[in-house]
Protein backbone atom coordinates (compact mmCIF):
# COMPACT_ATOMS: atom_id res chain seq x y z
CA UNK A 1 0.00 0.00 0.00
CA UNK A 2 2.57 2.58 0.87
CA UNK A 3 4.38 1.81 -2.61
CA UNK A 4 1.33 2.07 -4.38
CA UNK A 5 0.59 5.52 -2.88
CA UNK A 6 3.78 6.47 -3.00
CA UNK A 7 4.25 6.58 0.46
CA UNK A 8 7.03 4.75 1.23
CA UNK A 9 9.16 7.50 2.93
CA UNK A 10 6.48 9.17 4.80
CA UNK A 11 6.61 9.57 8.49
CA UNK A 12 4.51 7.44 10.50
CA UNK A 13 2.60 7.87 13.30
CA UNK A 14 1.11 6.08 16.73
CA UNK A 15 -2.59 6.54 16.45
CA UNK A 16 -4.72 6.93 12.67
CA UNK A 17 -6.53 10.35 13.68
CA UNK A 18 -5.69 13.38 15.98
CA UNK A 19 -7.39 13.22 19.38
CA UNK A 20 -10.80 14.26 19.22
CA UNK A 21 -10.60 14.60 15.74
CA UNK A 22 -13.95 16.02 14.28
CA UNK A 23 -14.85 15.15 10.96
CA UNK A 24 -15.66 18.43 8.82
CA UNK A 25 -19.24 18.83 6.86
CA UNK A 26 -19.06 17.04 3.24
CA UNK A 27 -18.56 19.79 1.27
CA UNK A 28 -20.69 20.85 -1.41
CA UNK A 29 -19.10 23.40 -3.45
CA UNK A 30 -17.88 21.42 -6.52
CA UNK A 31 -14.87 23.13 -7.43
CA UNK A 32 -13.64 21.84 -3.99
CA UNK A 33 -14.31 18.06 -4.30
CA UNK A 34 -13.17 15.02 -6.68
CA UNK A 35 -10.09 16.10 -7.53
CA UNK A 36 -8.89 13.26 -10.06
CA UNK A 37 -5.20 13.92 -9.55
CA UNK A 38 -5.75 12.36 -5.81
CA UNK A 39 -6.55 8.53 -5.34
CA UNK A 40 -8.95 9.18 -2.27
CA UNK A 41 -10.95 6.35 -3.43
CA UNK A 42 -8.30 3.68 -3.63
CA UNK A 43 -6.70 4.84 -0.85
CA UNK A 44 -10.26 4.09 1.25
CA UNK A 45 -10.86 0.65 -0.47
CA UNK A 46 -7.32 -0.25 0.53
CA UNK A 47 -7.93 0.17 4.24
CA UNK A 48 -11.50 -1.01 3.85
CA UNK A 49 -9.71 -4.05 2.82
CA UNK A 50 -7.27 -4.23 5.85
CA UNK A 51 -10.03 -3.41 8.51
CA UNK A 52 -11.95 -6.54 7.16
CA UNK A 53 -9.34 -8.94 7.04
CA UNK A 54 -6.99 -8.02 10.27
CA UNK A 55 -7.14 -4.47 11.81
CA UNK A 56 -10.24 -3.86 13.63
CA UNK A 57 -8.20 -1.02 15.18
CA UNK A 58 -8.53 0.81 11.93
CA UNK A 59 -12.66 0.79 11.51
CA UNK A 60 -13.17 3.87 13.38
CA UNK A 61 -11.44 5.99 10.98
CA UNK A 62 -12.28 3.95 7.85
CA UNK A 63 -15.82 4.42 8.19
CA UNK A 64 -15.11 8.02 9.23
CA UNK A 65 -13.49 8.73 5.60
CA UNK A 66 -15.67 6.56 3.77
CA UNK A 67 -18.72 8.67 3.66
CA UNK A 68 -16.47 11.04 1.91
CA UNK A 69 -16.42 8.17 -1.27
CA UNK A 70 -18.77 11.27 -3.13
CA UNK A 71 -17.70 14.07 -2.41
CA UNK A 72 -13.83 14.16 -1.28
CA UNK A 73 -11.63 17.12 -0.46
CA UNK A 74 -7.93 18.02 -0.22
CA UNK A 75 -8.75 17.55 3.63
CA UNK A 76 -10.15 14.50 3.61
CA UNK A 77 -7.21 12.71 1.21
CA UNK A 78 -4.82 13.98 3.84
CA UNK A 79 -6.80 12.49 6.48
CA UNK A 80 -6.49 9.50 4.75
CA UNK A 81 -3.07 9.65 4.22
CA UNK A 82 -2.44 10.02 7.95
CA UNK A 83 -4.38 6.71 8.44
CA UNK A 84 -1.94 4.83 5.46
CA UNK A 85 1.53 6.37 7.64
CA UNK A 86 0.00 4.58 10.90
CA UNK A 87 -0.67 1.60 8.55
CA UNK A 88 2.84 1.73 7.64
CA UNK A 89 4.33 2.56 10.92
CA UNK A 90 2.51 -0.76 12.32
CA UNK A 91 2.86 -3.09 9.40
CA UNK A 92 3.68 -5.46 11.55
CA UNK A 93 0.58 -5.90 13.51
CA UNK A 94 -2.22 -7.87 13.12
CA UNK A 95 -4.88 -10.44 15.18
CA UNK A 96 -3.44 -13.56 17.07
CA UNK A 97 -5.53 -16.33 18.06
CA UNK A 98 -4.19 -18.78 20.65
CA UNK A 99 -5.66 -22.40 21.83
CA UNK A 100 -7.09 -21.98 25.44
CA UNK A 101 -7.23 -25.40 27.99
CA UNK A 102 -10.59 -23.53 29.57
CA UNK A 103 -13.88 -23.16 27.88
CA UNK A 104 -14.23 -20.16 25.72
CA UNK A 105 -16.61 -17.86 26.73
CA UNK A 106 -18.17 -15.53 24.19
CA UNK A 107 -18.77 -11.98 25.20
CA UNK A 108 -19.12 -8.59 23.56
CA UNK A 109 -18.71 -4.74 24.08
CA UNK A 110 -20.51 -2.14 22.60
CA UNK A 111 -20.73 2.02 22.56
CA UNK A 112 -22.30 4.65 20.89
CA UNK A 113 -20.43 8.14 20.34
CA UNK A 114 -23.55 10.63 20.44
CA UNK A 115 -24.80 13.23 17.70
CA UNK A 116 -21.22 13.03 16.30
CA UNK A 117 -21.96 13.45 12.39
CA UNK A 118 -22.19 17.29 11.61
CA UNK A 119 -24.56 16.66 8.17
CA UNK A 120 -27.02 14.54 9.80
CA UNK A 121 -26.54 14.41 13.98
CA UNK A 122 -26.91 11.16 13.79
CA UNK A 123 -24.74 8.55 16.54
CA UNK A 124 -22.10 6.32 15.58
CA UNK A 125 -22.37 2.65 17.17
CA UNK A 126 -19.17 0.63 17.89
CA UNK A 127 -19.20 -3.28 19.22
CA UNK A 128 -16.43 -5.96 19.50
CA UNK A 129 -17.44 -9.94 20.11
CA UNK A 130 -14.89 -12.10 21.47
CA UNK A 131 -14.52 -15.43 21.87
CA UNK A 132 -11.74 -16.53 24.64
CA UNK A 133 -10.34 -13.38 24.63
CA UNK A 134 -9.75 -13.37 20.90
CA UNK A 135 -11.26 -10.32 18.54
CA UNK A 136 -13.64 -12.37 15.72
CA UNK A 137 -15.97 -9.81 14.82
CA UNK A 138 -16.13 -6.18 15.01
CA UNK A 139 -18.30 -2.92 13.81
CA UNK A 140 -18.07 0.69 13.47
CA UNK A 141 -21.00 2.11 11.77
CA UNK A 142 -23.42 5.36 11.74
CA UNK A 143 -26.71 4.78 13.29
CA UNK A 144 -29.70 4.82 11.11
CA UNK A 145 -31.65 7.39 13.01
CA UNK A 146 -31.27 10.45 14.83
CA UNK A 147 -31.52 10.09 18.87
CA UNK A 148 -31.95 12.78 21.38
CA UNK A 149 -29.77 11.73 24.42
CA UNK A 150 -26.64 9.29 24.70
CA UNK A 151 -28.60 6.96 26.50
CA UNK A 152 -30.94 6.18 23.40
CA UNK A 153 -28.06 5.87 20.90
CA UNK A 154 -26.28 3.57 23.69
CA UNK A 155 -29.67 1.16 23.24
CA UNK A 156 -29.50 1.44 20.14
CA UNK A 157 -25.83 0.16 20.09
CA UNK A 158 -26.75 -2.50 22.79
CA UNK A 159 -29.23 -3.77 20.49
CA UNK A 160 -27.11 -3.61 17.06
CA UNK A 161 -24.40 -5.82 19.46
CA UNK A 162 -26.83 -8.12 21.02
CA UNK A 163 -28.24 -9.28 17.80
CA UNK A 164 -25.19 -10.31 16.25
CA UNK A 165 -23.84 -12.04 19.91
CA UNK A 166 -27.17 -14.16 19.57
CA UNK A 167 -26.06 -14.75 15.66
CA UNK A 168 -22.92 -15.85 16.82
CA UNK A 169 -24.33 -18.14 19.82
CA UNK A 170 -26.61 -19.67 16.87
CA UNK A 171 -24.01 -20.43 14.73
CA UNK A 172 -21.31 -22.16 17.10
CA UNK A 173 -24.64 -23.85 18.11
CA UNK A 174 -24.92 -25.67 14.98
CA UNK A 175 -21.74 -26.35 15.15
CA UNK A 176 -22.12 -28.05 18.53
CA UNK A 177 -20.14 -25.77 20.02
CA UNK A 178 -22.19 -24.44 23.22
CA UNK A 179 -21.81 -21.80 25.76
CA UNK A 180 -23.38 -20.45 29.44
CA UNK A 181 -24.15 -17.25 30.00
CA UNK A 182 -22.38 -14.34 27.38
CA UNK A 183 -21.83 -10.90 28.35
CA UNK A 184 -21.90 -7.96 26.75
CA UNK A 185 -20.32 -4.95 28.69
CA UNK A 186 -21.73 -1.66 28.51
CA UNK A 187 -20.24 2.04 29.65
CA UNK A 188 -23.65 3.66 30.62
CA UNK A 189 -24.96 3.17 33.75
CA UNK A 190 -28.35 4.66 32.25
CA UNK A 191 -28.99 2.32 29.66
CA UNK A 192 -28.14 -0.60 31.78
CA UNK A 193 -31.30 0.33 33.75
CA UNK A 194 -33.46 0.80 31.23
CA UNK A 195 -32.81 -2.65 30.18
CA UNK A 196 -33.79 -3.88 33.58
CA UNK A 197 -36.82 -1.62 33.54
CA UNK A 198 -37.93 -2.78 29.99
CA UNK A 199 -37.86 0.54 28.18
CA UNK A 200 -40.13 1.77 30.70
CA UNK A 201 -38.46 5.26 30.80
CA UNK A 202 -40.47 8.29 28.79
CA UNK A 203 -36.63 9.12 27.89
CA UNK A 204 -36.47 6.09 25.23
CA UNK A 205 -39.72 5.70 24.50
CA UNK A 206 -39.03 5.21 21.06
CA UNK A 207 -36.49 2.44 21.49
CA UNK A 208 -38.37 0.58 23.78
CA UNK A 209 -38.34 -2.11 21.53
CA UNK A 210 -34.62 -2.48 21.81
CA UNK A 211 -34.52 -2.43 25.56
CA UNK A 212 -37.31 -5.36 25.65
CA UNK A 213 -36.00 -7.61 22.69
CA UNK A 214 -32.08 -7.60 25.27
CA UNK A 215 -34.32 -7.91 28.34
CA UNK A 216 -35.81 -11.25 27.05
CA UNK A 217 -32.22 -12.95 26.34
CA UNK A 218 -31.79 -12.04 29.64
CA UNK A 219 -34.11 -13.49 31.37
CA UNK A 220 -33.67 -16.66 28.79
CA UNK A 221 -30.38 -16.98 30.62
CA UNK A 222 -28.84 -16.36 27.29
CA UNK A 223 -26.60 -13.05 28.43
CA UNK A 224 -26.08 -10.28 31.37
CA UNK A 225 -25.29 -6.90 31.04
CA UNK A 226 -22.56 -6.05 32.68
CA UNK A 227 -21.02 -2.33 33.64
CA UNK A 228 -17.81 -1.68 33.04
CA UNK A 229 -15.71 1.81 33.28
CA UNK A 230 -15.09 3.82 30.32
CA UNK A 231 -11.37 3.90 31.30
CA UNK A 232 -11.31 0.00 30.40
CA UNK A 233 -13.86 0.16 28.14
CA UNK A 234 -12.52 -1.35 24.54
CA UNK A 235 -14.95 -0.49 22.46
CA UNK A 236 -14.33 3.15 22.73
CA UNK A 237 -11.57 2.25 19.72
CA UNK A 238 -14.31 1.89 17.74
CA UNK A 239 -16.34 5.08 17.93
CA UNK A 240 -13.91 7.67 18.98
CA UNK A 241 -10.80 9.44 17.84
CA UNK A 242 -7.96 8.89 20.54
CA UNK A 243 -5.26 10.08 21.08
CA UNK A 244 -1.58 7.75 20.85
CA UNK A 245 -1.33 6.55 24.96
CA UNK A 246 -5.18 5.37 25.39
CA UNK A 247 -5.48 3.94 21.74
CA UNK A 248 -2.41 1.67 22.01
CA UNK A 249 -4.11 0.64 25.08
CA UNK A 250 -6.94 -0.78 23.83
CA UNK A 251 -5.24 -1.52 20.72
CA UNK A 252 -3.55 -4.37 22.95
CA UNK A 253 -7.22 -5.31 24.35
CA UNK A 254 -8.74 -6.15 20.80
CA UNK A 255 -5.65 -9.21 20.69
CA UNK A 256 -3.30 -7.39 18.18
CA UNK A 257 0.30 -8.57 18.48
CA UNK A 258 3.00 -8.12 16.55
CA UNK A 259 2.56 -11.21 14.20
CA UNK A 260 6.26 -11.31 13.50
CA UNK A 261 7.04 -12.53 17.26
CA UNK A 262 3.58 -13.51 18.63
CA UNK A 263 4.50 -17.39 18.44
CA UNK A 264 7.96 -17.31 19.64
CA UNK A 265 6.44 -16.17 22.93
CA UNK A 266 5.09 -19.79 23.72
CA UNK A 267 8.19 -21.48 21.54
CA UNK A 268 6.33 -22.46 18.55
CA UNK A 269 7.40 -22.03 15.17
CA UNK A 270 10.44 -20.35 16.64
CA UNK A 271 13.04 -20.95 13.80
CA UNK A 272 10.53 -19.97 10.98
CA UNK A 273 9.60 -16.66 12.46
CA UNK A 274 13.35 -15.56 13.53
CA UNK A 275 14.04 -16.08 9.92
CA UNK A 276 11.17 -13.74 8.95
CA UNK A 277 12.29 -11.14 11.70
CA UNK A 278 16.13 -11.26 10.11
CA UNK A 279 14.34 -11.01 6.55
């Protein structure tokens, strides 16, 4: 990617956006946009591919410049490039999945960044499921409606998360792979409650819906919801901008190692991968 950009000298850095970054209005003056000299477009299928396949630390600003597929600017290609020189200055991470001896236990974390999006005030949900402590399936993505208070788009994200932990549970199901109780860990102490209370709240009346459908796993004995601090809380990666420090920390939550030396940590595969570091 960095030779095909021609990128290959640039200076990298430790996180893919500026802390608190704020993505700017899509702009409509025409003269401004679509400049055919700059390959915005590649550039953003490139790192569409690489958020699929092995950086989930990446979706966050991916989706972030992808709305801009219409209607780019000179500020929004540099963006871009920003996220290609952290790309390049951590080439050599990527996810690591290691046997366990316990049973795996399948839990999930979502969040919801509130009102972000300037053109339409809409929230932006962000979810992680893992599986042993292993990253398997992540999501950063703009909500599809416009809420009124953080603990709305929270549900909202809660629900988005909950649906796909319940796809998951189905699937390992038929492939007689069972499991207790999951989790999914949420940041807001607010929506936890109105889970509990049903959507009984004339705050989310609206989403009531969403608060009932996770209420009824829960009292299947299917999952919990369980609070957890926003300090720890991992999914923040995939909703926020952060700065270096707290994205490298939960970076190292979502099981990205460096791939180069992951295995010659437990002694496997140690001659092959030494040869690969010296390479």
């Amino acid at each position: 990617m960095a030779s095909r950009f021609r990128m290959d000298q640039a200076k990298t850095v430790r996180s893919p956006q500026m802390h608190n970054e704020r993505m700017p209005a899509i702009e409509i003056d025409k003269s401004k946009i679509n400049d055919k000299s700059l390959p915005y477009r590649e550039m953003i299928g490139s790192l569409q591919y690489v958020v699929a396949c092995t950086r989930p630390d990446m979706a966050n600003v991916v989706r972030c410049l992808g709305k801009y597929n219409g209607a780019f600017t000179r500020e929004n290609y540099t963006m871009a490039k920003r996220a290609i020189r952290y790309l390049i200055g951590t080439k050599h991470l990527g996810l690591v999945y290691r046997p366990i001896s316990t049973p795996p236990l399948l839990h999930a974390f979502s969040d919801a960044d509130h009102a972000m999006c300037k053109d339409t005030s809409r929230s932006t949900t962000g979810f992680v499921l893992q599986l042993g402590g292993c990253t398997w399936m992540w999501k950063s993505k703009q909500q599809g409606r416009v809420t009124t208070n953080t603990c709305a788009s929270e549900l909202i994200a809660a629900s988005d998360c909950v649906d796909n932990l319940m796809w998951a549970r189905q699937l390992f199901g038929e492939l007689k792979i069972t499991f207790g109780v999951s989790t999914i860990h949420c940041d807001n102490q607010s929506t936890i409650q109105v889970i509990a209370n049903r959507g009984n709240s004339k705050k989310v009346q609206r989403f009531a819906k969403e608060a009932r459908m996770i209420a009824e796993f829960v009292d299947d004995g299917a999952v919990i919801v369980n609070y957890v601090s926003t300090t720890e809380y991992v999914a923040d990666i995939f909703t926020k901008a952060l700065g270096p420090q707290r994205f490298e920390y939960l970076r190292d939550k979502l099981s990205i190692e460096n791939v180069l030396t992951a295995w010659v940590k437990r002694g496997e595969f140690e001659d092959s991968t030494t040869d690969e570091v010296g390479q």
